[in-house]
N, C-alpha and C. Protein backbone atom coordinates (compact mmCIF):
# COMPACT_ATOMS: atom_id res chain seq x y z
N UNK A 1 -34.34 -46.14 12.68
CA UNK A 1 -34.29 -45.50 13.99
C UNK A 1 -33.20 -46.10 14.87
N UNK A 2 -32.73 -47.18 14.40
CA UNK A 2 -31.89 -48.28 15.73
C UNK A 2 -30.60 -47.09 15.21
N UNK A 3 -30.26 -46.89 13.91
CA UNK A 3 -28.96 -46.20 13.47
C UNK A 3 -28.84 -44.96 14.32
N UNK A 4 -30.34 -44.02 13.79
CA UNK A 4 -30.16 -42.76 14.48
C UNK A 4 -30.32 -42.73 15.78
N UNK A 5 -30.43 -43.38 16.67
CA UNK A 5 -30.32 -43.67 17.99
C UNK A 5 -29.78 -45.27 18.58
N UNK A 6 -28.66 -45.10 18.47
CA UNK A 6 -28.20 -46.53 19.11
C UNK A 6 -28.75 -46.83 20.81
N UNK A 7 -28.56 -45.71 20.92
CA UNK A 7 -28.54 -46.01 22.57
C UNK A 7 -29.98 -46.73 22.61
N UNK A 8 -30.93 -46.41 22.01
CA UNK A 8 -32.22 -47.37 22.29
C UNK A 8 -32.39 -48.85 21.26
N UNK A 9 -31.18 -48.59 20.41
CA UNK A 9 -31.55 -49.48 19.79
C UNK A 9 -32.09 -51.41 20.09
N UNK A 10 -31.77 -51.52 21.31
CA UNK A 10 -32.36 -53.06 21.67
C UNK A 10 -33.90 -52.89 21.63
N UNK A 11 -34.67 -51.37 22.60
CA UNK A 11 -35.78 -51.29 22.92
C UNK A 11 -36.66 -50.96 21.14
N UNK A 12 -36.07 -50.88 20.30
CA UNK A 12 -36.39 -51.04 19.25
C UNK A 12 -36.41 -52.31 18.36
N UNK A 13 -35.65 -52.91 18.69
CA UNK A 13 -35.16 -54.48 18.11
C UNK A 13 -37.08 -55.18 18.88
N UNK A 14 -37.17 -54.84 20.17
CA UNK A 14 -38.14 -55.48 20.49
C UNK A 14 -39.33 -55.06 20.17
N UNK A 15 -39.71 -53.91 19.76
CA UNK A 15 -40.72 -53.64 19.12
C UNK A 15 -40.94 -53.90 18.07
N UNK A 16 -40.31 -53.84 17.03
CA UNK A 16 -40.45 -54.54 16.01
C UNK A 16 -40.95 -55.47 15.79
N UNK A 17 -39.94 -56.63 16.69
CA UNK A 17 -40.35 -58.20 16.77
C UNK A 17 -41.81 -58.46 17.28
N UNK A 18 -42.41 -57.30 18.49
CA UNK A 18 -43.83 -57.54 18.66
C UNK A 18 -44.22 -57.19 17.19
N UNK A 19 -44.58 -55.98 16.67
CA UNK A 19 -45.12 -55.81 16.04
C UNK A 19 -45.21 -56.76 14.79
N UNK A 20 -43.95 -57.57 14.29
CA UNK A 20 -44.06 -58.50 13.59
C UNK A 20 -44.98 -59.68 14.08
N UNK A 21 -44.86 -59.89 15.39
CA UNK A 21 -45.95 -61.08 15.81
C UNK A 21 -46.95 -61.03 15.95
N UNK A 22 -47.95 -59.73 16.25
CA UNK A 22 -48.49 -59.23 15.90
C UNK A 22 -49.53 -59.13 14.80
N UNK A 23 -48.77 -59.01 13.97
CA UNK A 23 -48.86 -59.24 12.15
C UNK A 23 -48.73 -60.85 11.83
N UNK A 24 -48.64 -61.58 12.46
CA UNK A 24 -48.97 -63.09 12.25
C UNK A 24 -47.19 -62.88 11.43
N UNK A 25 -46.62 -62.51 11.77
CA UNK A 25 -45.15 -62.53 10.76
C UNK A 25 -44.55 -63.28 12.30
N UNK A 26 -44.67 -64.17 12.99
CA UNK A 26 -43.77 -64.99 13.37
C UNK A 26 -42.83 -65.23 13.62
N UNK A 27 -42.02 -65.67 12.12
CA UNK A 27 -40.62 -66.54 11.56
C UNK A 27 -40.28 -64.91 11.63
N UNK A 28 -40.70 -64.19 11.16
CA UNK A 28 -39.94 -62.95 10.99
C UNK A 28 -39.45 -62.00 12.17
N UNK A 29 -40.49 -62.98 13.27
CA UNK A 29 -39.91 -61.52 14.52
C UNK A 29 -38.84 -62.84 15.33
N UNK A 30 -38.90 -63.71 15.17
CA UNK A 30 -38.25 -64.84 15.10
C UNK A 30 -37.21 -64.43 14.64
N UNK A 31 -36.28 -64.13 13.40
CA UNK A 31 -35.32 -63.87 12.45
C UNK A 31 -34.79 -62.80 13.03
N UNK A 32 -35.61 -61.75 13.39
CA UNK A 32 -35.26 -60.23 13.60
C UNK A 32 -34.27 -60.10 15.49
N UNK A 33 -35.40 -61.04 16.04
CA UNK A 33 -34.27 -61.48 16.93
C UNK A 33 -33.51 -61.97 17.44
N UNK A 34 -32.97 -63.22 16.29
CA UNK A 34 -32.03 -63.70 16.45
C UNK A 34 -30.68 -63.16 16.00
N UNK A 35 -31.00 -61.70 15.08
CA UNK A 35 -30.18 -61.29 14.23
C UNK A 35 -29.25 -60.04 15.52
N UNK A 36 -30.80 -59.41 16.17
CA UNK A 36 -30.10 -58.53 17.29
C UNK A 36 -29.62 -59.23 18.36
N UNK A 37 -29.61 -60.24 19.14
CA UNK A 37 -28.96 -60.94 19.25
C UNK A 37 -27.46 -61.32 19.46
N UNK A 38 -26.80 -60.93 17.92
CA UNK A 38 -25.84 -61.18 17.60
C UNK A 38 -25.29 -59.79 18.04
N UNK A 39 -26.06 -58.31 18.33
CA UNK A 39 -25.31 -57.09 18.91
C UNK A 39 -24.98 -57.14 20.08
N UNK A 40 -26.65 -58.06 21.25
CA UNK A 40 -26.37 -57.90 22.27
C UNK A 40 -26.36 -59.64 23.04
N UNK A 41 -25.68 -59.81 22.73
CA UNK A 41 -25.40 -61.41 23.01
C UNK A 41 -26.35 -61.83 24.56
N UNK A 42 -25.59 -60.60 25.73
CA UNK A 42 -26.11 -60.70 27.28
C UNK A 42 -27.86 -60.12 27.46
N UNK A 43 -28.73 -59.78 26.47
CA UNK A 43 -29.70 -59.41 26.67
C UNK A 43 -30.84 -60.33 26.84
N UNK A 44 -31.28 -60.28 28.08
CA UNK A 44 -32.39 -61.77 29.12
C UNK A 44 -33.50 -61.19 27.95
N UNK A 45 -33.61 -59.75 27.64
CA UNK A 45 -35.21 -59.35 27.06
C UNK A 45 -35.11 -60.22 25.49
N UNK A 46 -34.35 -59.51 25.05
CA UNK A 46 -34.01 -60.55 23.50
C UNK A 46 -34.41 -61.89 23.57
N UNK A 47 -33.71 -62.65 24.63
CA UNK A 47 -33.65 -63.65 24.62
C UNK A 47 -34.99 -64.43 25.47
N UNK A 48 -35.89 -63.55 26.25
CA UNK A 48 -36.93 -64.09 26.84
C UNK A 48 -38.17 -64.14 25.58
N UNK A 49 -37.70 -62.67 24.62
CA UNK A 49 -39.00 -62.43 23.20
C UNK A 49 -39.01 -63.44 23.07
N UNK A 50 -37.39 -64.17 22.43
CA UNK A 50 -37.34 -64.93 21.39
C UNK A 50 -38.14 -66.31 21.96
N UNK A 51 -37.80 -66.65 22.99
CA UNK A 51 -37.87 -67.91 23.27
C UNK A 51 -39.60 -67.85 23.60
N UNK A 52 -40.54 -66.75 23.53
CA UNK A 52 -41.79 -67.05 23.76
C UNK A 52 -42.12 -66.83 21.99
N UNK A 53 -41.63 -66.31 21.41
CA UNK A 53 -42.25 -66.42 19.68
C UNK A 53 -41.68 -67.52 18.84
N UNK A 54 -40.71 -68.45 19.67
CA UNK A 54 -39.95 -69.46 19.13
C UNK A 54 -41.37 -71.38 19.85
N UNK A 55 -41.61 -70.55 20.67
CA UNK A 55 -42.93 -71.71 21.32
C UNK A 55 -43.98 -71.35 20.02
N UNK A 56 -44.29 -70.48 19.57
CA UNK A 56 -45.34 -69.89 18.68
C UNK A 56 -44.99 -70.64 17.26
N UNK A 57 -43.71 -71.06 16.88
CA UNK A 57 -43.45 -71.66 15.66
C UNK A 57 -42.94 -72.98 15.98
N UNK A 58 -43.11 -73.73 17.02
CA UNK A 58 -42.59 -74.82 17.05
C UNK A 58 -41.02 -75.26 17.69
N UNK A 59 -40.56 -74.25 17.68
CA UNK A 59 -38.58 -74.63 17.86
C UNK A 59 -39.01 -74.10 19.34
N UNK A 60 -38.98 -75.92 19.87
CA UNK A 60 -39.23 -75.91 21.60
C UNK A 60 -37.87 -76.12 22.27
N UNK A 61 -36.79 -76.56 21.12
CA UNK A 61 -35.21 -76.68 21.71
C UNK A 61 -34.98 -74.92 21.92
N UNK A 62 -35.00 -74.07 20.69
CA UNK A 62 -34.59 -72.58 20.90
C UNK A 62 -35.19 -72.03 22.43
N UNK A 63 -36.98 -72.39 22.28
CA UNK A 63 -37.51 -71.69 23.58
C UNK A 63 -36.81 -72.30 25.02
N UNK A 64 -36.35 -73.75 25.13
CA UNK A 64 -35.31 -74.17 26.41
C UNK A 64 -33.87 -73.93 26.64
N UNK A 65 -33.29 -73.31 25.14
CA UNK A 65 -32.18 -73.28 25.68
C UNK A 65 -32.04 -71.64 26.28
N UNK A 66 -33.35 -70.71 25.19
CA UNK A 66 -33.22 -69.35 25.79
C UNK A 66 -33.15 -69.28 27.20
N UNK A 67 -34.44 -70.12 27.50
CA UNK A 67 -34.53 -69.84 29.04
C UNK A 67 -34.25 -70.24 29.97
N UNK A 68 -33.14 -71.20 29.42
CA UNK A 68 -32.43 -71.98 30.80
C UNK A 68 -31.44 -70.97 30.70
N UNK A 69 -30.71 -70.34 29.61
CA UNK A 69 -29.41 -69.55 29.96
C UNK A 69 -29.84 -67.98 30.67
N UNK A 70 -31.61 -67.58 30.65
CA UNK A 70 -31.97 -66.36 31.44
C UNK A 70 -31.89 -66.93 33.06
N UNK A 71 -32.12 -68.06 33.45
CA UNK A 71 -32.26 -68.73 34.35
C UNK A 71 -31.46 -69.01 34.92
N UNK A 72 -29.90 -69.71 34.11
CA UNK A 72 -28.49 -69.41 34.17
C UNK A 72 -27.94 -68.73 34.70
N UNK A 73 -28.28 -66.98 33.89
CA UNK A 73 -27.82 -66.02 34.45
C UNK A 73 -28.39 -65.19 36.03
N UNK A 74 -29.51 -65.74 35.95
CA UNK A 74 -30.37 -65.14 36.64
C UNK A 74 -31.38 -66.11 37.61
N UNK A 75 -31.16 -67.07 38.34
CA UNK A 75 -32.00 -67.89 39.09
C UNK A 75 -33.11 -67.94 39.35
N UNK A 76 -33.42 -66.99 39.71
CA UNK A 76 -34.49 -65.96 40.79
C UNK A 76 -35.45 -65.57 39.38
N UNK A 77 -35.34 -65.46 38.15
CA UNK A 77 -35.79 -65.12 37.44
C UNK A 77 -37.58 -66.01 37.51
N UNK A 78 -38.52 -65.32 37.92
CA UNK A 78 -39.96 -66.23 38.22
C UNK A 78 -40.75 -66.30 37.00
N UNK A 79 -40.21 -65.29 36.39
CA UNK A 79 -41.51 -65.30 34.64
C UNK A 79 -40.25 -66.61 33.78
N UNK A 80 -38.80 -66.45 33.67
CA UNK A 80 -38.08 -67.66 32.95
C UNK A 80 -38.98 -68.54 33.40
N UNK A 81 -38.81 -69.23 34.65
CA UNK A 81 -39.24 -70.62 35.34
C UNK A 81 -40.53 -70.73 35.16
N UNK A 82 -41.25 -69.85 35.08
CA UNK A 82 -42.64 -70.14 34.82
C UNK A 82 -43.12 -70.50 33.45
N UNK A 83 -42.03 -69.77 32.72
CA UNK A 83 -42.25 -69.79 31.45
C UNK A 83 -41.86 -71.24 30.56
N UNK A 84 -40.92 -71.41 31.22
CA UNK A 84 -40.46 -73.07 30.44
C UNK A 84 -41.02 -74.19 31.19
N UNK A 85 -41.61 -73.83 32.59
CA UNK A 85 -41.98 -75.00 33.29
C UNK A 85 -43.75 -75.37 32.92
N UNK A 86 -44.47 -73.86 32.28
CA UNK A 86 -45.59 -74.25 31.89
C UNK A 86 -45.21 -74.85 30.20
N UNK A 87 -44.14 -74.42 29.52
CA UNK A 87 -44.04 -74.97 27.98
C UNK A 87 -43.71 -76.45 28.30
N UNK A 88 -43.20 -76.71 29.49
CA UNK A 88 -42.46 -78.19 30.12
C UNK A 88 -43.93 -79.13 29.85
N UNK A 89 -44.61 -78.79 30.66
CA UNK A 89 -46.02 -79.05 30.97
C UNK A 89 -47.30 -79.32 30.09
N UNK A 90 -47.07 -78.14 29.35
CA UNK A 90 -48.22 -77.92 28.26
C UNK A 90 -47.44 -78.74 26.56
N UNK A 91 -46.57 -78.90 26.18
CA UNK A 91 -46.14 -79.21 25.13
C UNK A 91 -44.71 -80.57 25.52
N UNK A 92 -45.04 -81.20 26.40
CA UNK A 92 -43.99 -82.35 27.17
C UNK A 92 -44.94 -83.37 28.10
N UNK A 93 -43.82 -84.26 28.27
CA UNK A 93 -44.26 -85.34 29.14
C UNK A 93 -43.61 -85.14 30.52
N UNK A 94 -42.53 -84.19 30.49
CA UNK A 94 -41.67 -83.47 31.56
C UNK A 94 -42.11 -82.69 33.03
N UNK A 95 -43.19 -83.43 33.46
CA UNK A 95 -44.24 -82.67 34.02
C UNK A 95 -43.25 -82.72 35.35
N UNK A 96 -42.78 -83.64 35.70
CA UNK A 96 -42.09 -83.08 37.42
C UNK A 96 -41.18 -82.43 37.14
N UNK A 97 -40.58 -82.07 36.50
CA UNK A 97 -39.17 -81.28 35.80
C UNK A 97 -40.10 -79.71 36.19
N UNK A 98 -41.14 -79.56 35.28
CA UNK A 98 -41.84 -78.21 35.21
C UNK A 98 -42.26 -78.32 36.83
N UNK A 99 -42.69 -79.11 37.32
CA UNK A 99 -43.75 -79.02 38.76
C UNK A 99 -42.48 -78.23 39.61
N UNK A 100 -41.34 -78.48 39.75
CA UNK A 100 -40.29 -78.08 41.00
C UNK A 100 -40.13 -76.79 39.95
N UNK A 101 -40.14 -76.00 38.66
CA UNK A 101 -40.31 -74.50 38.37
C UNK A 101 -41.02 -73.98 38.76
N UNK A 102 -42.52 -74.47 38.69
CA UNK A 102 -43.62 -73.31 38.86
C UNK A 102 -43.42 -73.59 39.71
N UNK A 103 -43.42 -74.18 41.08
CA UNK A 103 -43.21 -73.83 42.21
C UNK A 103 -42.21 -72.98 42.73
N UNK A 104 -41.08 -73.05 42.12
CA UNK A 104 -39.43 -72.46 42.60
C UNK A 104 -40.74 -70.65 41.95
N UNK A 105 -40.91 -70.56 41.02
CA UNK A 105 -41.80 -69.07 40.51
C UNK A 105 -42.44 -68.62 41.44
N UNK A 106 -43.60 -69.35 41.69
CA UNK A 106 -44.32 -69.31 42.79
C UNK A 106 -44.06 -68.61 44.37
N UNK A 107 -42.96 -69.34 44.69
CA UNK A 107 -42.16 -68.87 46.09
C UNK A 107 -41.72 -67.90 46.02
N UNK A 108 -41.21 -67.39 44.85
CA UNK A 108 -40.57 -66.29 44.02
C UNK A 108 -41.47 -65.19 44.28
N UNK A 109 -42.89 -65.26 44.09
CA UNK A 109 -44.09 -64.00 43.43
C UNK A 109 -45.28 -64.91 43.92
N UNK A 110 -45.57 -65.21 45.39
CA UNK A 110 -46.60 -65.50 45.49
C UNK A 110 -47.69 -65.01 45.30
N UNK A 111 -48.70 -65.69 45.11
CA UNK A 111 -50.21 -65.15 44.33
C UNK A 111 -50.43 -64.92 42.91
N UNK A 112 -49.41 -65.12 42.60
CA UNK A 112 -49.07 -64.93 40.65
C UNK A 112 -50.19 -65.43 40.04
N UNK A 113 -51.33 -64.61 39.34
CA UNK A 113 -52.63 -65.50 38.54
C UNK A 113 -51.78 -66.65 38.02
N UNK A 114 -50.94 -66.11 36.94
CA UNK A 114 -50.30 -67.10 36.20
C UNK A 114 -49.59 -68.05 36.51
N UNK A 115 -48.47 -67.83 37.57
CA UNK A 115 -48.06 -68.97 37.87
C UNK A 115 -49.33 -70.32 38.74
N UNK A 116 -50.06 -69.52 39.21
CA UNK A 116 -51.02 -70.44 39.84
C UNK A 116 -51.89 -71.04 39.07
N UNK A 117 -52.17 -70.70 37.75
CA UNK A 117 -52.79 -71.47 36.41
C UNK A 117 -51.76 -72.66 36.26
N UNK A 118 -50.33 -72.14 35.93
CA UNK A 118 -49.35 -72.88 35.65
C UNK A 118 -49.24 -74.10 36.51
N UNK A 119 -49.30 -73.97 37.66
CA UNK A 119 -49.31 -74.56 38.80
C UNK A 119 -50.57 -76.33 38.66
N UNK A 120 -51.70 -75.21 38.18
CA UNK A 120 -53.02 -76.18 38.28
C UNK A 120 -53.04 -76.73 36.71
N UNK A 121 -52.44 -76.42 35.86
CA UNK A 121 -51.87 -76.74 34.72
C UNK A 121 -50.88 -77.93 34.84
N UNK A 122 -50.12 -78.18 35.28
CA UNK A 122 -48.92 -79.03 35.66
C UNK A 122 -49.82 -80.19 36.90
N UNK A 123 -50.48 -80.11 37.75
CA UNK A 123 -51.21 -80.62 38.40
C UNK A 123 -52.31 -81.49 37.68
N UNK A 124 -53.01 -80.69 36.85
CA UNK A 124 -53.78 -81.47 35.85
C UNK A 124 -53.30 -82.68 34.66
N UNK A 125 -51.71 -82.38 34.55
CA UNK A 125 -51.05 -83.13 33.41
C UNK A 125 -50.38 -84.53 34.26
N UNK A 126 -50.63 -83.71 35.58
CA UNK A 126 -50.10 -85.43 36.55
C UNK A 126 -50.96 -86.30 37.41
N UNK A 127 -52.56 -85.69 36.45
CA UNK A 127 -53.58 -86.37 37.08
C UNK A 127 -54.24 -86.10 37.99
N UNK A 128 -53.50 -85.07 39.26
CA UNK A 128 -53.89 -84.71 40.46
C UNK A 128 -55.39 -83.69 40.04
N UNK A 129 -56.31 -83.76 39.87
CA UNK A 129 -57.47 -83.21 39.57
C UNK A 129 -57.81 -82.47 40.26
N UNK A 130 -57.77 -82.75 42.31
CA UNK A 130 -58.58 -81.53 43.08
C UNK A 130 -57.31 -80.64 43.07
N UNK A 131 -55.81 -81.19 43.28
CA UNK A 131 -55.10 -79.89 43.25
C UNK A 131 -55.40 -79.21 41.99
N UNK A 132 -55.18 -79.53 40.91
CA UNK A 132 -55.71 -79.00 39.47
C UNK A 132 -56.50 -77.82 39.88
N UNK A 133 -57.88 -78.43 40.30
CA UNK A 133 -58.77 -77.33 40.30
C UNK A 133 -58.50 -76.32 41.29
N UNK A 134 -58.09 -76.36 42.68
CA UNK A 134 -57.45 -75.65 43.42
C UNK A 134 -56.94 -74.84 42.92
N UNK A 135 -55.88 -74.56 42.55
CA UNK A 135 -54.97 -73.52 42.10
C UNK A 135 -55.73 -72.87 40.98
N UNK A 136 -56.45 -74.01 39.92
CA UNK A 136 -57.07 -72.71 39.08
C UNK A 136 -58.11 -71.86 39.60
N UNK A 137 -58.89 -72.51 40.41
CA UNK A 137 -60.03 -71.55 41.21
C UNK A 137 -58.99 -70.34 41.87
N UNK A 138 -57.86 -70.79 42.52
CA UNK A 138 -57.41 -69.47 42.95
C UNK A 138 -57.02 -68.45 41.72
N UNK A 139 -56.29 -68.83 40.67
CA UNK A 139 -55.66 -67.90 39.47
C UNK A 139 -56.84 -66.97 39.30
N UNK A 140 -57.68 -67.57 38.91
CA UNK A 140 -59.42 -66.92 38.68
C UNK A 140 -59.74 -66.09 39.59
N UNK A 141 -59.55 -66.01 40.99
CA UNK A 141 -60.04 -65.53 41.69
C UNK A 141 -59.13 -63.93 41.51
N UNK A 142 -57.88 -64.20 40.99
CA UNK A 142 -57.09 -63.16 41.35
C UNK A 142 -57.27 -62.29 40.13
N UNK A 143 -57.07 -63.20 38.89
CA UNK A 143 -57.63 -62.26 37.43
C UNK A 143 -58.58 -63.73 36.79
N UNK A 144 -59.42 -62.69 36.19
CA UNK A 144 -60.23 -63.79 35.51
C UNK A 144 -60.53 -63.80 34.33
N UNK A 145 -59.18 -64.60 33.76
CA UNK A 145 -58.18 -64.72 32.70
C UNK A 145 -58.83 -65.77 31.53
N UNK A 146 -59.38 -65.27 30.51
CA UNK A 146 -59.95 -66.94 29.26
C UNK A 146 -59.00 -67.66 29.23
N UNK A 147 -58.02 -67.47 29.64
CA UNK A 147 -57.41 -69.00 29.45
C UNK A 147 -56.87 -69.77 30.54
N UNK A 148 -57.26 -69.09 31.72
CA UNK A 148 -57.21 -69.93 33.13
C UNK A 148 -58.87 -70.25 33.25
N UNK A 149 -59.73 -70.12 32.73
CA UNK A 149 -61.19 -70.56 32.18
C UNK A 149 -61.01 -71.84 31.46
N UNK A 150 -60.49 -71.81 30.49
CA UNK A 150 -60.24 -72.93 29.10
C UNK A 150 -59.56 -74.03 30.20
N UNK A 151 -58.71 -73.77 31.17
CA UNK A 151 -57.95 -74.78 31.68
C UNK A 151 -58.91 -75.25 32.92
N UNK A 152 -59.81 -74.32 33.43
CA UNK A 152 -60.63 -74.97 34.49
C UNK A 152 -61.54 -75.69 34.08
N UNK A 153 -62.05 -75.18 33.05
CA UNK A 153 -63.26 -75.71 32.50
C UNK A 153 -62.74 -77.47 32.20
N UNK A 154 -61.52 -78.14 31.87
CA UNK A 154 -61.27 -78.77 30.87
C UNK A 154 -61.13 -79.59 32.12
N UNK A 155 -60.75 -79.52 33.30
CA UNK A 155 -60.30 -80.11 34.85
C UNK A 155 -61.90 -80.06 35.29
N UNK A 156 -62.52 -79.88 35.19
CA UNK A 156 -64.00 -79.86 35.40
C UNK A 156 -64.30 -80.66 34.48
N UNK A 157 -64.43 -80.92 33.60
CA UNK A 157 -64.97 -81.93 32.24
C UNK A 157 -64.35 -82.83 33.16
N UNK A 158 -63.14 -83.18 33.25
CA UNK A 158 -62.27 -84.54 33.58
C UNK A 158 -62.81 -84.83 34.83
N UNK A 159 -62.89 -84.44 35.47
CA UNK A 159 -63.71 -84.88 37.41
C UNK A 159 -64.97 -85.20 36.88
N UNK A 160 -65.62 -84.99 36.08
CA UNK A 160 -67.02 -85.57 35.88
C UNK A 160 -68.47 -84.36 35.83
N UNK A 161 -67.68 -83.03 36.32
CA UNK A 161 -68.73 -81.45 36.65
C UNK A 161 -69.17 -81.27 35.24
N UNK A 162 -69.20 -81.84 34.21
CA UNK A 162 -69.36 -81.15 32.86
C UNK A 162 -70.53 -80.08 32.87
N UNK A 163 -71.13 -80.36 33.67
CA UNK A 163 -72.20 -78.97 33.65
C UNK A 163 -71.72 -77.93 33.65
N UNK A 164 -71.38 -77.59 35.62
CA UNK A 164 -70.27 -76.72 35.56
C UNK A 164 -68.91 -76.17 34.73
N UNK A 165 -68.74 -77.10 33.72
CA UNK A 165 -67.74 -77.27 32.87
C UNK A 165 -68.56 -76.70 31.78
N UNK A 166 -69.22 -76.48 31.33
CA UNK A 166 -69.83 -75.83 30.49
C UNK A 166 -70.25 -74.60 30.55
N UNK A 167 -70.84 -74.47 32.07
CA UNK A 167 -71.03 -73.07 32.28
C UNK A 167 -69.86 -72.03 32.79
N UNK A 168 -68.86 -72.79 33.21
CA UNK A 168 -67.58 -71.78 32.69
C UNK A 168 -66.67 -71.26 31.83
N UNK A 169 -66.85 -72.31 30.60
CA UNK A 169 -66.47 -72.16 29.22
C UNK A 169 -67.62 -70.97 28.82
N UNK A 170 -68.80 -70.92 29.38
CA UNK A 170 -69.73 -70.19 28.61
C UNK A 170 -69.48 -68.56 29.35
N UNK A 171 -68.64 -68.80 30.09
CA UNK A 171 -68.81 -66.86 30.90
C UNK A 171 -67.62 -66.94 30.40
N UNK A 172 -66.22 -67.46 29.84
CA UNK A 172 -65.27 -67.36 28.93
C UNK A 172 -65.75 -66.62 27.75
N UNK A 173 -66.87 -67.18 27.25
CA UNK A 173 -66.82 -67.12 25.71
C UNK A 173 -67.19 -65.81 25.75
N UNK A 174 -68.43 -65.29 26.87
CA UNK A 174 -68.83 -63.91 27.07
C UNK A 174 -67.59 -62.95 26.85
N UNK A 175 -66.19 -63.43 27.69
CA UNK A 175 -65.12 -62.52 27.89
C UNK A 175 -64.63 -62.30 26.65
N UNK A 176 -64.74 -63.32 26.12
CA UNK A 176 -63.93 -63.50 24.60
C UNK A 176 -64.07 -64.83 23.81
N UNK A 177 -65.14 -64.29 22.62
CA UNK A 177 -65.67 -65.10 22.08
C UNK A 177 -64.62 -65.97 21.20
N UNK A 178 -64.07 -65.09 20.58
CA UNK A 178 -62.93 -65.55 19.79
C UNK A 178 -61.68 -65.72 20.19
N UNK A 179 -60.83 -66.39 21.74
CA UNK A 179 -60.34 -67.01 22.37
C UNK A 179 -60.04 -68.20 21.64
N UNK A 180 -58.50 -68.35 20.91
CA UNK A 180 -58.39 -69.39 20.14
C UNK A 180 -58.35 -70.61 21.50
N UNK A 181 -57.81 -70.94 22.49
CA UNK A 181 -57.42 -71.67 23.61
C UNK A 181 -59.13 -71.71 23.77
N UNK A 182 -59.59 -71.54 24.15
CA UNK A 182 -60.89 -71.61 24.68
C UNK A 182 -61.64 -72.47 23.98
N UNK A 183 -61.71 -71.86 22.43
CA UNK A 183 -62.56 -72.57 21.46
C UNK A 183 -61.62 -73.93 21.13
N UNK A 184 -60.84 -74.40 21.11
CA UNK A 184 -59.50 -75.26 20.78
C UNK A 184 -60.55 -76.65 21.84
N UNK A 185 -60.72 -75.78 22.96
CA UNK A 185 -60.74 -76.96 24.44
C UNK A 185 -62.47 -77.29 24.66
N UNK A 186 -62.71 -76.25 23.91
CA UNK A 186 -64.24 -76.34 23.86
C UNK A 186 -64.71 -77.76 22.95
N UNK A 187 -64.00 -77.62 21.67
CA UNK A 187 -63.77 -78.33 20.40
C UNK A 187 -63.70 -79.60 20.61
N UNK A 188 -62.69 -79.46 21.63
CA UNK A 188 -62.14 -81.19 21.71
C UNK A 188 -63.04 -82.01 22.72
N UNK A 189 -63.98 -80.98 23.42
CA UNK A 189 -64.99 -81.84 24.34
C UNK A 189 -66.61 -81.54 23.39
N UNK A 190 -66.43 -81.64 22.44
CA UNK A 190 -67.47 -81.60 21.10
C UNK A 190 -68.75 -80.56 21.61
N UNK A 191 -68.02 -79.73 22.36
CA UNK A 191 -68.61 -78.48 22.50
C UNK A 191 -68.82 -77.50 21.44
């Protein structure tokens, strides 16, 4: 289809690559867009896929350099900054590096569920516990997301609420039982 219609062919390059990830094929939607890529060198979408299915296999250099050069091109960009400043956060020791993104996001798209998870996410990795919970009580409030659950619940275990920490993992599990993040955080507090 990319042949018989060029003109769509990027918005095809990206479907694919979902649908390969999708399919637990990964490396392959991985491959597929690094290959289109090479047609459209200037494309932020290419390059935002890649760098969130490139966190999914490990290559955390590919997912920073994608999104510092969308970020590059594009400053203002609030899903880039959010996006590398929660991978900063969640998979780094880089936590004030990420803290001045999700915020720069934030200012960007205030009220963002996500960036405000991100937010209480990055807060939680620097110890700050009531801001922690702050921001996730707000994310929650705005969508009430299993995996801004998995992250409250886990900031609740750590302050000492484990009750409460249990009974919000447990209206998670209602949402979605099979929530790999959920059950992951559940796991590790021998839940």
């Amino acid at each position: 289809m990319r042949q018989d219609l060029p003109e769509q062919a990027l918005q095809y390059f990206l479907f694919e690559a979902s649908l390969l990830r999708e399919a637990d094929q990964s490396q392959a939607a991985f491959d597929l867009l690094t290959d289109a890529m090479k047609q459209y060198p200037q494309s932020q979408e290419l390059r935002y896929s890649r760098a969130m299915i490139a966190e999914s296999i490990n290559k955390l250099e590919v997912l920073e350099s994608d999104l510092r050069w969308i970020i590059e091109k594009d400053p203002d960009n609030a899903q880039a900054l959010n996006a590398l400043g929660y991978t900063l956060t969640d998979r780094t020791d880089r936590h004030q590096e990420a803290l001045v993104m999700i915020q720069r996001a934030l200012e960007l798209k205030p009220g963002d569920p996500f960036y405000l998870d991100s937010l209480g996410w990055v807060y939680y990795r620097l110890g700050e516990l009531d801001k922690a919970e702050k921001y996730l009580r707000e994310a929650l409030e705005v969508q009430p997301d299993v995996e801004f659950i998995a992250h409250l619940g886990e900031v609740l275990w750590e302050k000492g609420k484990k009750v409460e920490a249990k009974k919000i993992w447990q209206q998670g599990l209602q949402k979605d039982a099979d929530n790999r993040l959920l059950r992951e955080t559940m796991n590790r507090y021998g839940i």
